[in-house]
N, C-alpha and C. Protein backbone atom coordinates (compact mmCIF):
# COMPACT_ATOMS: atom_id res chain seq x y z
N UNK A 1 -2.91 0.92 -15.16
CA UNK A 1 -3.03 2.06 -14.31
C UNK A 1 -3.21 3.36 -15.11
N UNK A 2 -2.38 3.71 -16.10
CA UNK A 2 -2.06 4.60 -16.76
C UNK A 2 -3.72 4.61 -17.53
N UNK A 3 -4.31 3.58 -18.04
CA UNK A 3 -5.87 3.15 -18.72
C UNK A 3 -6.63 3.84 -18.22
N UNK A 4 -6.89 2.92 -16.73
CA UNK A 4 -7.55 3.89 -15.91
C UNK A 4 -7.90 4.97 -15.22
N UNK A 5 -6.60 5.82 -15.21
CA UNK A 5 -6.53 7.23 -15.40
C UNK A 5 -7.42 7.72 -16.38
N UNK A 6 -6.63 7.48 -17.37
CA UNK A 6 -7.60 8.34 -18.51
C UNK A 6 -8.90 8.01 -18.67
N UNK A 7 -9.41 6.93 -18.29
CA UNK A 7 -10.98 6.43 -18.12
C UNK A 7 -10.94 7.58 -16.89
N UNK A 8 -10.91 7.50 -15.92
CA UNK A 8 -11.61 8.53 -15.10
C UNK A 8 -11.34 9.89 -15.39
N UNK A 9 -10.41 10.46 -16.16
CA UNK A 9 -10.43 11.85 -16.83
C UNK A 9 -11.72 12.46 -17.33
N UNK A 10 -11.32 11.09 -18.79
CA UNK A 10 -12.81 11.28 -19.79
C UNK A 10 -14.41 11.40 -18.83
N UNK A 11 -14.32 10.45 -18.20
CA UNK A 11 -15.84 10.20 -17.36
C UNK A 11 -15.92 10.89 -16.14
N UNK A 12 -14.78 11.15 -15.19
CA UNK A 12 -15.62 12.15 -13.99
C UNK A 12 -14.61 13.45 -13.92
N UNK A 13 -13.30 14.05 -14.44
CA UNK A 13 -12.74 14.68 -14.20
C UNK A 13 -13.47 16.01 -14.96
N UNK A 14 -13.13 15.52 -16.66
CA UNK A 14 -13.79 16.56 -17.15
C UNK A 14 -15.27 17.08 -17.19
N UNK A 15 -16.02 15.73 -17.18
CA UNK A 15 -17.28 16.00 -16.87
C UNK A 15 -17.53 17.61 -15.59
N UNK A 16 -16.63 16.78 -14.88
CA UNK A 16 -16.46 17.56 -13.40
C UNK A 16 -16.51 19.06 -13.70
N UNK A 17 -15.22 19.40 -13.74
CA UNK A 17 -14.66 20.63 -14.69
C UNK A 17 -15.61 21.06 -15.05
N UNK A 18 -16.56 21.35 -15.94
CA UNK A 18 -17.45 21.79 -16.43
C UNK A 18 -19.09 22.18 -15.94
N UNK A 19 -19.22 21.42 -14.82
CA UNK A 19 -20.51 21.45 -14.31
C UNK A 19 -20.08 21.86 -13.07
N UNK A 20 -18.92 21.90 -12.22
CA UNK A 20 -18.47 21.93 -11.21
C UNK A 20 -17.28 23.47 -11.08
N UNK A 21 -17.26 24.10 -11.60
CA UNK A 21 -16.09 24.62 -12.46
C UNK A 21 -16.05 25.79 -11.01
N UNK A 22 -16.79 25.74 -10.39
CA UNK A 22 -16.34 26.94 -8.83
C UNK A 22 -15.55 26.39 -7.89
N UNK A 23 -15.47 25.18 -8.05
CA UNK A 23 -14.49 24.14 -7.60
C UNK A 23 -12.96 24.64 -7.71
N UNK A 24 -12.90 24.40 -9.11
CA UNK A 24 -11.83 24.81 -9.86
C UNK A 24 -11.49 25.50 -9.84
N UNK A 25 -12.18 26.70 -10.45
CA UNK A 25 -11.82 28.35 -10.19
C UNK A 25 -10.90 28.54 -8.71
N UNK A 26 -11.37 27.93 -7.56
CA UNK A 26 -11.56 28.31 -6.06
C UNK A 26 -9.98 27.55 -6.23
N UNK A 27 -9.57 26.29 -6.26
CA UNK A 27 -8.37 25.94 -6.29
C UNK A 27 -7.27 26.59 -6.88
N UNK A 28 -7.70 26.69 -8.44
CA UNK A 28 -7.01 27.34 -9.64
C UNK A 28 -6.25 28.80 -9.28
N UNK A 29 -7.42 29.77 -8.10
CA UNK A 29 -7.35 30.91 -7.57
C UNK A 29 -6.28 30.99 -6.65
N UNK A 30 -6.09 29.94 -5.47
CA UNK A 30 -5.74 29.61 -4.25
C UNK A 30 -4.42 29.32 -5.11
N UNK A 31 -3.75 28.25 -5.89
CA UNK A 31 -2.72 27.79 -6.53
C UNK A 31 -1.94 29.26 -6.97
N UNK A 32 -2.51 30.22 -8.08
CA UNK A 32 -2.30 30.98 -8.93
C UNK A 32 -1.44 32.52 -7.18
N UNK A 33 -2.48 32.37 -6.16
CA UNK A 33 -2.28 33.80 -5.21
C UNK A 33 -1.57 33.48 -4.15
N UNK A 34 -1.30 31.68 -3.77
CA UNK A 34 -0.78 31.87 -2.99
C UNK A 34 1.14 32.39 -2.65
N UNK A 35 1.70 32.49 -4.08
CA UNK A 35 2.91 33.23 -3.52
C UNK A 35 3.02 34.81 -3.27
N UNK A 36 2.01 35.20 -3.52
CA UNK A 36 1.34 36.63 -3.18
C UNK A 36 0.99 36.45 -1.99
N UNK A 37 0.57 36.39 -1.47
CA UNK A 37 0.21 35.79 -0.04
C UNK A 37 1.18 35.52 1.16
N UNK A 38 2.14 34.69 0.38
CA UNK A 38 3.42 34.35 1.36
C UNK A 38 3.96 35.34 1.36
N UNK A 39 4.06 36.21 0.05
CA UNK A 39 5.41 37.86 0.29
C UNK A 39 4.41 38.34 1.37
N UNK A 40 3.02 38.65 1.42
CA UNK A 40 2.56 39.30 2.43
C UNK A 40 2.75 39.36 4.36
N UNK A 41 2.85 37.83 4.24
CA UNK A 41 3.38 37.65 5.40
C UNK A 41 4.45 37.74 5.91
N UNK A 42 5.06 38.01 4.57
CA UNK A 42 6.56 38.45 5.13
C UNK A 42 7.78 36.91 4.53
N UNK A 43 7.40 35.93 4.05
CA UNK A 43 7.93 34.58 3.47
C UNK A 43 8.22 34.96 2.06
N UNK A 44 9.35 34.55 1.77
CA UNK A 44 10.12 34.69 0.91
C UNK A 44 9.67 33.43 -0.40
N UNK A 45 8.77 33.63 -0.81
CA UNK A 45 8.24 32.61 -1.65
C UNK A 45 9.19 31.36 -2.92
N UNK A 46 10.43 32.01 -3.09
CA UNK A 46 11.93 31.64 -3.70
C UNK A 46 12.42 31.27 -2.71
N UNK A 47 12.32 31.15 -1.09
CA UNK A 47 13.06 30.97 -0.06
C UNK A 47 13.37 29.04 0.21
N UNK A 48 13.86 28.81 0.71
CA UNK A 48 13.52 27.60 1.32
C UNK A 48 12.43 27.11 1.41
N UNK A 49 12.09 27.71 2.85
CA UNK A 49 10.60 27.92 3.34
C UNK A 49 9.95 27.93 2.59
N UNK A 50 9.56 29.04 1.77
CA UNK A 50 8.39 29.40 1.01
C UNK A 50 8.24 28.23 -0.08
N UNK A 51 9.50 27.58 -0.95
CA UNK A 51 9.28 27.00 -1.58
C UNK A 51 8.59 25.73 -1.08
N UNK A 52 8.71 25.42 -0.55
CA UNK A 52 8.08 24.28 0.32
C UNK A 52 6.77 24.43 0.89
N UNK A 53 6.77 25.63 1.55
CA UNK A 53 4.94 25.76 1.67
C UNK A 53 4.40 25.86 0.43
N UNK A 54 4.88 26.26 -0.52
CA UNK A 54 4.20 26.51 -2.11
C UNK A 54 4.12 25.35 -2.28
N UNK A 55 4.78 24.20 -2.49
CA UNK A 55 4.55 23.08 -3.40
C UNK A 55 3.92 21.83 -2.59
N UNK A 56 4.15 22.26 -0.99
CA UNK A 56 2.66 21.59 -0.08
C UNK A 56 1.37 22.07 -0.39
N UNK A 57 1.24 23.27 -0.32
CA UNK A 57 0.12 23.40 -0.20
C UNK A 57 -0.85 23.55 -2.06
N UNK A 58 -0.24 23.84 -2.96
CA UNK A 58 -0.58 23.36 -3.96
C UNK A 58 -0.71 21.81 -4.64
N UNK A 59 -0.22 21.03 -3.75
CA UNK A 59 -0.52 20.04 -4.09
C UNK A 59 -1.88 19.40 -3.45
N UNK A 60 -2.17 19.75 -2.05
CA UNK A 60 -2.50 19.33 -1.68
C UNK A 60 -3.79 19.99 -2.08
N UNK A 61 -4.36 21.49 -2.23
CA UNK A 61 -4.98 22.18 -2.91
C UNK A 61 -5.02 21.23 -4.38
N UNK A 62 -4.77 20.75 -4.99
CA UNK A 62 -5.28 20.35 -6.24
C UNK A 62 -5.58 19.00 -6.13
N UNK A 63 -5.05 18.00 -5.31
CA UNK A 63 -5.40 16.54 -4.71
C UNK A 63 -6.76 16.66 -4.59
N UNK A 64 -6.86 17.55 -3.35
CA UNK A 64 -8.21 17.32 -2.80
C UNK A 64 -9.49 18.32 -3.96
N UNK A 65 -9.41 19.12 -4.66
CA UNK A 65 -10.34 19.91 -5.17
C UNK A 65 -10.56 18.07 -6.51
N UNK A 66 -9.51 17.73 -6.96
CA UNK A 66 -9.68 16.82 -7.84
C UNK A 66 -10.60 15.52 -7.28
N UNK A 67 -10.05 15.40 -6.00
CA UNK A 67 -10.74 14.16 -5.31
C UNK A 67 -12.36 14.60 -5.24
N UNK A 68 -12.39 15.98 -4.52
CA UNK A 68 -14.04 16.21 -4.31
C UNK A 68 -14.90 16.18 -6.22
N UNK A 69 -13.89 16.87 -7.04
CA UNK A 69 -14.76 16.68 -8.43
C UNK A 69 -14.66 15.47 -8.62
N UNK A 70 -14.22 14.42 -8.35
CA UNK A 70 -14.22 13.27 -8.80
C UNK A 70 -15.50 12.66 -8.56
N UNK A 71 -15.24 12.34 -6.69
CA UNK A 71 -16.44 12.15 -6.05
C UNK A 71 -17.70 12.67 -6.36
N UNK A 72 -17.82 13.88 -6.21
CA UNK A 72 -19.41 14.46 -7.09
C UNK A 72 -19.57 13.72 -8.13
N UNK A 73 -18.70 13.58 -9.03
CA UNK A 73 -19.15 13.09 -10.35
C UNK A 73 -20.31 11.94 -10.23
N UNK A 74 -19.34 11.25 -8.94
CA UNK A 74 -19.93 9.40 -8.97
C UNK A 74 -21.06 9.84 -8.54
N UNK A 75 -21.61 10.90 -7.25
CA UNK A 75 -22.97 11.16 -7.11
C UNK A 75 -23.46 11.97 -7.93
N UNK A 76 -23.31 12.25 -9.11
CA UNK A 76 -24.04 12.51 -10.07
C UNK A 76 -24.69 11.55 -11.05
N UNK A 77 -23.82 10.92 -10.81
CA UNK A 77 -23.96 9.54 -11.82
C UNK A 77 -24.96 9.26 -11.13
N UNK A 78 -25.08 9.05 -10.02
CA UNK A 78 -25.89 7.83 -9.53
C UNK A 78 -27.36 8.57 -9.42
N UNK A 79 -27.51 9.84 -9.45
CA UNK A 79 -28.74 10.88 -10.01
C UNK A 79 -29.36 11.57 -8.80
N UNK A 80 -27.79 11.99 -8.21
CA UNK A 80 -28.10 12.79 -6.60
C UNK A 80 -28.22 14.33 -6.71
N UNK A 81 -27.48 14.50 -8.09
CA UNK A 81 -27.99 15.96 -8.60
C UNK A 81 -29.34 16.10 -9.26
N UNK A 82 -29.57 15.17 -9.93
CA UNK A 82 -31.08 15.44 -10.76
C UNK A 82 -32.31 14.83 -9.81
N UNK A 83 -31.85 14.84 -8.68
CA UNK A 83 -32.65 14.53 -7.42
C UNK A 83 -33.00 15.89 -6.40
N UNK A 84 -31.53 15.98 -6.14
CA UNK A 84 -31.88 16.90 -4.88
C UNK A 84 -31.23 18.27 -5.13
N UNK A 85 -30.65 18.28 -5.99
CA UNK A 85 -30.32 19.67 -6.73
C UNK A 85 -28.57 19.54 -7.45
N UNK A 86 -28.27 21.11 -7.49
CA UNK A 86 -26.72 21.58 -7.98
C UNK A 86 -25.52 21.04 -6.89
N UNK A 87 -26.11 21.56 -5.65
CA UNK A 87 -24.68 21.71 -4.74
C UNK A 87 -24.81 20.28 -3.94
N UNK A 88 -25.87 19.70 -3.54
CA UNK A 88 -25.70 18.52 -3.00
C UNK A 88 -24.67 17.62 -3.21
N UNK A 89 -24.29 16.93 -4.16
CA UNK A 89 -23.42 15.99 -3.91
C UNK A 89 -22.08 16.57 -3.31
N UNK A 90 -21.68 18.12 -4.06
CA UNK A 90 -20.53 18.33 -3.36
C UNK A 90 -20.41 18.31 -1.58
N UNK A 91 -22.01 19.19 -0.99
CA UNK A 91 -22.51 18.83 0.19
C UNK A 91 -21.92 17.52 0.81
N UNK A 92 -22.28 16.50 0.02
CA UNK A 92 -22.38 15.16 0.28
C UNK A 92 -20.92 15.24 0.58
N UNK A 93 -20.39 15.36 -0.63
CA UNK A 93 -18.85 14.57 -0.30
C UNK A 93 -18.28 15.71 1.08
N UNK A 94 -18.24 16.49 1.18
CA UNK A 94 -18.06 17.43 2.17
C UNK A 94 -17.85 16.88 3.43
N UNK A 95 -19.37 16.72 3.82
CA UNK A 95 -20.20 15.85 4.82
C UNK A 95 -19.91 14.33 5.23
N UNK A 96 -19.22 14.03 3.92
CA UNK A 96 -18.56 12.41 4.41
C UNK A 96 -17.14 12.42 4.94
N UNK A 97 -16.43 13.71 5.25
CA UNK A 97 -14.93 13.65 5.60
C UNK A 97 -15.14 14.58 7.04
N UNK A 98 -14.57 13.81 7.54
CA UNK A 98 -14.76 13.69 9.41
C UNK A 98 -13.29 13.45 9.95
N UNK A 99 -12.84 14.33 11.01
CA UNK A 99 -11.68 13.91 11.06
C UNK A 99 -11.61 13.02 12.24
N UNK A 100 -12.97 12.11 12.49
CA UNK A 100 -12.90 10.94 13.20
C UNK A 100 -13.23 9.89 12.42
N UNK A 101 -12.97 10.12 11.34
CA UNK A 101 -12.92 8.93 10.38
C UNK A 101 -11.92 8.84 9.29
N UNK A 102 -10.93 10.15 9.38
CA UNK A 102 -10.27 9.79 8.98
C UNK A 102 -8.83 8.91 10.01
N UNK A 103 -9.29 9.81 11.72
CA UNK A 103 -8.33 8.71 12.06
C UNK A 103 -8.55 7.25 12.43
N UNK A 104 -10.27 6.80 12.22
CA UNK A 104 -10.12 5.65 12.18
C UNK A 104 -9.61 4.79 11.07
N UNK A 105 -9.29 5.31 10.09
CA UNK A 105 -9.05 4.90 9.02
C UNK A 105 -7.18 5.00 9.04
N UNK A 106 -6.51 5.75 9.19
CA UNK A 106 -5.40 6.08 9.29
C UNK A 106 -4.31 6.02 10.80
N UNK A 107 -4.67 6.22 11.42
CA UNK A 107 -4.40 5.82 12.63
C UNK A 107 -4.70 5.62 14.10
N UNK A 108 -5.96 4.30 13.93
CA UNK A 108 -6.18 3.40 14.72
C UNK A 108 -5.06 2.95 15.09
N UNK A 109 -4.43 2.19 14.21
CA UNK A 109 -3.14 0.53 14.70
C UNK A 109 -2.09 1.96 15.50
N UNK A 110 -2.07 3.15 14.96
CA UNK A 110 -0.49 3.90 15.44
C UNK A 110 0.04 4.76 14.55
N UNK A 111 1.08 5.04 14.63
CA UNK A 111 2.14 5.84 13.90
C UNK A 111 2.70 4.95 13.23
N UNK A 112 3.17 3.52 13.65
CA UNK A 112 4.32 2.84 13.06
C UNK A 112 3.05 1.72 11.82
């Protein structure tokens, strides 16, 4: 497991990173402002609360920015950028997340 991590680092993460890097920035940005953000609204970012929206939503902010560079990568690989341009594959992966597919995927059978 631990192998294959670092195989997909070397081959689509950093690749990613680098050709993809507004991605990053855009997460990196969002991670770095959002306890600025929470004092604004009035949330105590050291609070309970706040701590907890901070470390939801940064995670989930870096899950998914990692998942979409990942994904591009593979449609890069496969030569969907040196086809149809720069932003397409991210397009692509974009375009493939539906939130009627993610509940067919997740909860069809239910909750339990």
């Amino acid at each position: 497991s631990a192998f294959v991590m670092t195989v997909i680092m070397v081959t689509h993460v950093i690749p990613a990173l680098l050709i993809y890097y507004p991605v990053f920035l855009l997460a990196a940005g969002f991670i770095i402002k959002i306890r600025s953000w929470l004092q604004l609204v009035g949330l105590d970012p050291d609070g309970r609360a706040g701590r907890g929206l901070v470390m939801a939503s940064n995670s989930f902010v870096a899950v998914a920015s990692f998942q979409t560079l990942i994904t591009s990568m593979i449609r890069v690989y496969t030569g969907t950028m040196s086809k149809h341009g720069y932003l397409t594959p991210l397009k692509d992966d974009f375009s493939s997340r539906s939130l009627q597919i993610w509940y067919e995927c997740h909860l069809r059978a239910g909750f339990g």
